[in-house]
N, C-alpha and C. Protein backbone atom coordinates (compact mmCIF):
# COMPACT_ATOMS: atom_id res chain seq x y z
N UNK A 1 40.19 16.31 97.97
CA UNK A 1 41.18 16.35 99.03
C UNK A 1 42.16 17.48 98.75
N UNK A 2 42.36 18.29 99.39
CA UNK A 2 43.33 19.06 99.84
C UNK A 2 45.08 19.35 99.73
N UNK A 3 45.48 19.57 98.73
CA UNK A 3 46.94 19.53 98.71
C UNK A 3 47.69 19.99 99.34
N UNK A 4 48.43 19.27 100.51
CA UNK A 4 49.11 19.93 101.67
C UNK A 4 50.82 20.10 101.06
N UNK A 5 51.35 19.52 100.52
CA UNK A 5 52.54 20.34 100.14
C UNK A 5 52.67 22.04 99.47
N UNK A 6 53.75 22.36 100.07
CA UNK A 6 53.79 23.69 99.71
C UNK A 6 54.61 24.07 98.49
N UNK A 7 55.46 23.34 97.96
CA UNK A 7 55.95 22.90 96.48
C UNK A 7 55.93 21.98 95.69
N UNK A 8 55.64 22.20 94.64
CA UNK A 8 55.28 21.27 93.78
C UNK A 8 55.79 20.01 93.37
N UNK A 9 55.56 18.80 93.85
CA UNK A 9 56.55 17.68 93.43
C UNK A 9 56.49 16.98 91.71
N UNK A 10 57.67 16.94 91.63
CA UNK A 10 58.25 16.21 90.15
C UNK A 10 58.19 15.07 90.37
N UNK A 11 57.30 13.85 89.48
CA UNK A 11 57.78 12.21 89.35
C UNK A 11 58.89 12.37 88.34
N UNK A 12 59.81 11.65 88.77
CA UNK A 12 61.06 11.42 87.44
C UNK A 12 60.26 10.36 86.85
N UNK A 13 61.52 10.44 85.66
CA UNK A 13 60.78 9.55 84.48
C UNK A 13 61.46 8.29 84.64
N UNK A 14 62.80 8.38 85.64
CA UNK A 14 63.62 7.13 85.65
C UNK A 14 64.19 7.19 87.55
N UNK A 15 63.57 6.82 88.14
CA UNK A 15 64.68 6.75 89.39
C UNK A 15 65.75 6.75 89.56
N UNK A 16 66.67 7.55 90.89
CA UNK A 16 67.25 7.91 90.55
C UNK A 16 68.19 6.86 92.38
N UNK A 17 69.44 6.35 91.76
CA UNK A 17 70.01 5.42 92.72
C UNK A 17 70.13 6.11 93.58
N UNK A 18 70.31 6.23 95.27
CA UNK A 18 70.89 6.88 96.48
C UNK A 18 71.12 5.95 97.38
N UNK A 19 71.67 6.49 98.36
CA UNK A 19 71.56 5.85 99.88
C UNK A 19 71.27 6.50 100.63
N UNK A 20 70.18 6.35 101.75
CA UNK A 20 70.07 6.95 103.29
C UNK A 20 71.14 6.30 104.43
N UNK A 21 71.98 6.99 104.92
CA UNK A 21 72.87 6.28 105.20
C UNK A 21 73.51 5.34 104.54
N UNK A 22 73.25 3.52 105.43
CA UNK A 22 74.08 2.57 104.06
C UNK A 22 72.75 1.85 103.89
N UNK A 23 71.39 2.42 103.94
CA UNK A 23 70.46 2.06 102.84
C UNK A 23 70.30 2.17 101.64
N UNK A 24 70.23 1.34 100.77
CA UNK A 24 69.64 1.30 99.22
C UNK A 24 68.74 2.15 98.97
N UNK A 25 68.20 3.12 98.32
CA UNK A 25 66.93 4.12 98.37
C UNK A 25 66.96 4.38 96.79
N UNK A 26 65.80 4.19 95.93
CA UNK A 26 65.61 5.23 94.52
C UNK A 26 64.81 6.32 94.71
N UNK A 27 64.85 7.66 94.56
CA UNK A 27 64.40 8.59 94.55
C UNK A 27 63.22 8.46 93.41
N UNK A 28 62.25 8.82 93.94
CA UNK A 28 60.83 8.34 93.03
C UNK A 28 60.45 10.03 92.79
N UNK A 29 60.31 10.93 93.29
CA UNK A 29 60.25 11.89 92.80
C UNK A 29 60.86 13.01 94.18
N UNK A 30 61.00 14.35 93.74
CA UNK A 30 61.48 15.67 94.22
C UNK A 30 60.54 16.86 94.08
N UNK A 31 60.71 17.29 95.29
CA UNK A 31 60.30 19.32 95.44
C UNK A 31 61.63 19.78 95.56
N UNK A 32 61.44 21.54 95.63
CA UNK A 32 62.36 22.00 96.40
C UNK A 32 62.60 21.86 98.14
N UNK A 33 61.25 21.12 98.45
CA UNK A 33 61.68 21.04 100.03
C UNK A 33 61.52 19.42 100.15
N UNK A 34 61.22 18.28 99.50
CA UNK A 34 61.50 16.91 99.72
C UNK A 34 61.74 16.19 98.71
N UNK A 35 61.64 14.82 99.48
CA UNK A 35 61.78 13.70 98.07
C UNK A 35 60.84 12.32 98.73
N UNK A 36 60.94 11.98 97.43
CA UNK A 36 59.93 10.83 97.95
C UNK A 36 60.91 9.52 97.68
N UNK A 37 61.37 8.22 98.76
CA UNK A 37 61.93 7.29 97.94
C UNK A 37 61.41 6.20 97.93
N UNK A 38 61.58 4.72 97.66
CA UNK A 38 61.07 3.69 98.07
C UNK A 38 62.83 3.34 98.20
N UNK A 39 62.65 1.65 99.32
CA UNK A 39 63.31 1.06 99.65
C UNK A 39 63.16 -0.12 100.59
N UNK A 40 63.86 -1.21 100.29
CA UNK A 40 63.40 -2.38 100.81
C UNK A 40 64.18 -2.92 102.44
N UNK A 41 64.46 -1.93 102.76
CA UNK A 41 65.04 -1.91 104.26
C UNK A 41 63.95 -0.99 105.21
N UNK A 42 63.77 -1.16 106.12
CA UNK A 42 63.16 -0.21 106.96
C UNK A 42 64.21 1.03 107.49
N UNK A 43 63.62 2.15 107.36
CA UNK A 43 64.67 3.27 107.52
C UNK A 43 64.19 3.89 109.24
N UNK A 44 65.14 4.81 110.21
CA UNK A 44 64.76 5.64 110.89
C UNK A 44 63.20 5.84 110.93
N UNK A 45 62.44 5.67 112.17
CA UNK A 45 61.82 6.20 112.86
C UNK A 45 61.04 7.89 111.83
N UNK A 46 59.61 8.22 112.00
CA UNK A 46 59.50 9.30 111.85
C UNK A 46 59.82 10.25 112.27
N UNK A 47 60.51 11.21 111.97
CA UNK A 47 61.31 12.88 112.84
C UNK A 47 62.79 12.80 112.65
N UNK A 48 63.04 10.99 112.59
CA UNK A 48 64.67 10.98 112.70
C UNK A 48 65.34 11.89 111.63
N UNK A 49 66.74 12.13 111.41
CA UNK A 49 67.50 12.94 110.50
C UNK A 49 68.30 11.86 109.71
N UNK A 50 68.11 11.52 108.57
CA UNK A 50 68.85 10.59 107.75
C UNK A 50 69.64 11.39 106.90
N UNK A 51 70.80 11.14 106.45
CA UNK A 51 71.54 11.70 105.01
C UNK A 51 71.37 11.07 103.96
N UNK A 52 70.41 11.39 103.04
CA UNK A 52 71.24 10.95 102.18
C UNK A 52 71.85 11.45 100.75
N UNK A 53 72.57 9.87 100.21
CA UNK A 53 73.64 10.27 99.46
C UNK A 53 73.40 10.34 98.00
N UNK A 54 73.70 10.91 97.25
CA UNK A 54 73.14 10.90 95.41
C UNK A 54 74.81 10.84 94.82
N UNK A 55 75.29 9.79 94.29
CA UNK A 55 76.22 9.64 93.17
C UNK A 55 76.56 11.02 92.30
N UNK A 56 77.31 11.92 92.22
CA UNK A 56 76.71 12.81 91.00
C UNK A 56 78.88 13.14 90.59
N UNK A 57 78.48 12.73 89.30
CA UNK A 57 79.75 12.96 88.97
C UNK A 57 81.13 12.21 89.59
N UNK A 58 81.00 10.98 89.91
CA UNK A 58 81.57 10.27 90.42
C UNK A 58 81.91 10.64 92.19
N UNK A 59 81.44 11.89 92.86
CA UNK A 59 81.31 12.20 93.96
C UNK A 59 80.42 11.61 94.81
N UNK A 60 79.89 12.04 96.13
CA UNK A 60 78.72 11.71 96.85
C UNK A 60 78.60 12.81 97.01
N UNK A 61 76.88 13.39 96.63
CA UNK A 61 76.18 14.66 97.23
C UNK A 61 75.40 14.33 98.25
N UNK A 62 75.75 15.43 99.36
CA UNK A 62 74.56 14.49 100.74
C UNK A 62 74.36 15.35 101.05
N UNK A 63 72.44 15.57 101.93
CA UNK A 63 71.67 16.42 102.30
C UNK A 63 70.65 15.56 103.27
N UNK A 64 70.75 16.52 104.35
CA UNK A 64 70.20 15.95 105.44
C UNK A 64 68.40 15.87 105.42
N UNK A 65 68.11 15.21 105.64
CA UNK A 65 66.30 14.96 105.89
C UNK A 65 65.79 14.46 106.59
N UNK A 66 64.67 14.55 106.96
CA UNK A 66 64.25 14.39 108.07
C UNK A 66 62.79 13.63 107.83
N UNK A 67 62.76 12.23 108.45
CA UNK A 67 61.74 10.89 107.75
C UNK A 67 60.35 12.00 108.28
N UNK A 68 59.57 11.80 107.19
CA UNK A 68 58.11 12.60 107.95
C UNK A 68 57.28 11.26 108.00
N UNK A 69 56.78 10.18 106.98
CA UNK A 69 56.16 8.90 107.12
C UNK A 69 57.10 8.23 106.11
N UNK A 70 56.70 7.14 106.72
CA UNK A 70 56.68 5.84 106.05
C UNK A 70 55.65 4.54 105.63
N UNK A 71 55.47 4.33 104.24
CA UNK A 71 54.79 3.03 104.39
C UNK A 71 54.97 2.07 103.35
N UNK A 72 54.11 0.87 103.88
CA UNK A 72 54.02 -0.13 103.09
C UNK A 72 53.59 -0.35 101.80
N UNK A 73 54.62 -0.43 100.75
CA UNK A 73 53.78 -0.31 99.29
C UNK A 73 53.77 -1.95 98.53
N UNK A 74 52.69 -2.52 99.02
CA UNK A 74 52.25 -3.85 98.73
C UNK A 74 51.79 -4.45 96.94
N UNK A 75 52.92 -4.39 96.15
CA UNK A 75 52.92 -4.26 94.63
C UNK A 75 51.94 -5.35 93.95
N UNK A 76 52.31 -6.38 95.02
CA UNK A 76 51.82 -8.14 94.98
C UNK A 76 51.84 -8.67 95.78
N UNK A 77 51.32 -9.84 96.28
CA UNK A 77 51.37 -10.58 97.38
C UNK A 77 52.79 -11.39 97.44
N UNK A 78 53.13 -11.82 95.69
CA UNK A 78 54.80 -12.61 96.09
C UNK A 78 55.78 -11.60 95.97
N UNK A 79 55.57 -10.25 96.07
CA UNK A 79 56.70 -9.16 96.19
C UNK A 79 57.48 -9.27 97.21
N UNK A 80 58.39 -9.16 97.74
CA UNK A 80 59.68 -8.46 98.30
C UNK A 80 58.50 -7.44 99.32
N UNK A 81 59.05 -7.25 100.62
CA UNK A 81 58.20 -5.64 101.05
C UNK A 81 59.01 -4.76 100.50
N UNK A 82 58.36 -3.75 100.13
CA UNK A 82 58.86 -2.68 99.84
C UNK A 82 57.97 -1.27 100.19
N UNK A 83 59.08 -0.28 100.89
CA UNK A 83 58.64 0.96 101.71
C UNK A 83 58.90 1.90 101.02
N UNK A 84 57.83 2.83 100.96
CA UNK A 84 58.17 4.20 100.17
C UNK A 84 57.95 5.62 101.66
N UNK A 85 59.34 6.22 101.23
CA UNK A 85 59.21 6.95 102.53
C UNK A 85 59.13 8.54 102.13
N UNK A 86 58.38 9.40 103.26
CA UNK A 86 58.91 11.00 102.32
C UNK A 86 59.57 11.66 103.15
N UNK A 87 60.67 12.34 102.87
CA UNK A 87 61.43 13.58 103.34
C UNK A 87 61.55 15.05 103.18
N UNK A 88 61.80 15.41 104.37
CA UNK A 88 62.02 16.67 104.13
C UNK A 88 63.45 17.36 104.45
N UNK A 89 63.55 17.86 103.42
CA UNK A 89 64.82 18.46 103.58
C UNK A 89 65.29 19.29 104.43
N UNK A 90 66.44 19.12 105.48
CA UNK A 90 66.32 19.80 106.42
C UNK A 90 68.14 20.17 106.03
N UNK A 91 68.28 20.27 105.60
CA UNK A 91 70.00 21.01 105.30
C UNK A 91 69.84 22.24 104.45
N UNK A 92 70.54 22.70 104.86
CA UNK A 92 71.09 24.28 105.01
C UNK A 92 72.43 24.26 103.25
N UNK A 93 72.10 23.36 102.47
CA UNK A 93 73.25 23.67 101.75
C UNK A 93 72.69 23.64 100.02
N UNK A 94 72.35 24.74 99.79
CA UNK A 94 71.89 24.97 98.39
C UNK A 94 72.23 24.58 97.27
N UNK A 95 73.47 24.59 97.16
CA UNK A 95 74.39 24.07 96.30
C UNK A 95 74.47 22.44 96.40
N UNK A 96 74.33 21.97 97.30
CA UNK A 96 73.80 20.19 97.25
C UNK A 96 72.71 19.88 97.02
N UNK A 97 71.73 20.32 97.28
CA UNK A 97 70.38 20.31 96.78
C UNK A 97 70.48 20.95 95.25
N UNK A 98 70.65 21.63 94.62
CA UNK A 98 71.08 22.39 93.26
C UNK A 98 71.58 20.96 92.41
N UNK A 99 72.46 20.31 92.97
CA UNK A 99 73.16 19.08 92.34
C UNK A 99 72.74 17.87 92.08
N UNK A 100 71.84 17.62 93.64
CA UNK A 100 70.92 16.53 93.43
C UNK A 100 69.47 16.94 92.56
N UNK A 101 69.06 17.98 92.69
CA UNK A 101 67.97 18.04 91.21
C UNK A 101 68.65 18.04 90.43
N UNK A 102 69.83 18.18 89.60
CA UNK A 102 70.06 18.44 88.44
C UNK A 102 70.58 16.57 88.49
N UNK A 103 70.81 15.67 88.96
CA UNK A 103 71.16 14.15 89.35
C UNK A 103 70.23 13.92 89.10
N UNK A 104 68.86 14.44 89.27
CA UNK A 104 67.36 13.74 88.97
C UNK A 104 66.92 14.05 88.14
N UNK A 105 67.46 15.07 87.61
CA UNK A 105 67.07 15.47 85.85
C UNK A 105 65.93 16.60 85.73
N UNK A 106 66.09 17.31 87.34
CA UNK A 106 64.92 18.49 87.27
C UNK A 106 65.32 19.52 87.03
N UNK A 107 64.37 20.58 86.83
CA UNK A 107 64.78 22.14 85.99
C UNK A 107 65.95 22.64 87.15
N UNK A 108 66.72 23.50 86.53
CA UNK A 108 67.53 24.10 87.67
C UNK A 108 66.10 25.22 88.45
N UNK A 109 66.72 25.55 89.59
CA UNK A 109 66.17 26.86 90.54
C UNK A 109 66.49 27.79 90.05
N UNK A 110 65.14 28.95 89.77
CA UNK A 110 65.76 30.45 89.44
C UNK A 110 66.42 30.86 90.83
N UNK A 111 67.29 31.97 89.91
CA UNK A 111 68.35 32.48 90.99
C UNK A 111 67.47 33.54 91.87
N UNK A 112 66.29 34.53 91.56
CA UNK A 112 65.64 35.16 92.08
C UNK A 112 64.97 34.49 93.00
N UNK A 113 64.43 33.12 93.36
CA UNK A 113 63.78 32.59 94.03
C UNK A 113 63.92 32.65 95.14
């Protein structure tokens, strides 16, 4: 099968807390153009624009995205549902994105890039 992303995604080694809006979300892994989260709320519609938020330094860093799918990640039958959704980053602000990888514990961006 065919690898359709165009940058390379990172699994963290530890999830990382957020919110989409005032959803609960852990960031399960990052590119430079998405993230992948799970969460036990149903989020926005596919296409919708969610924010969300990453803790970093006692601040909130927020970057807009945009739901591409969503689904059902069925762990066990007596589990909780739980949804893992992917995004794409659709904000314009480098320096928040710069903050939230370095919140997830990924390499910084070369500056030539």
């Amino acid at each position: 099968m065919r690898e359709r992303r165009r940058e390379r995604r990172t699994t963290l080694r530890k999830p990382v807390l957020a919110s989409a809006e005032a959803t609960p979300v852990f960031i399960l892994d990052a590119s430079r153009g998405g993230l992948r989260v799970a969460h036990r709320s149903q989020l926005p519609p596919p296409g919708a624009i969610c924010r969300i938020s990453v803790p970093v330094d006692g601040r909130a860093v927020a970057l807009d995205c945009a739901i591409v799918r969503t689904v059902i990640d069925h762990a066990n039958a007596a589990a909780e549902v739980l949804f893992q959704s992917g995004l794409k980053i659709v904000s314009d602000d480098p320096q928040a994105a710069e903050e939230i990888r370095k919140a997830c514990g990924l390499p910084q961006e070369d500056s030539d890039a």
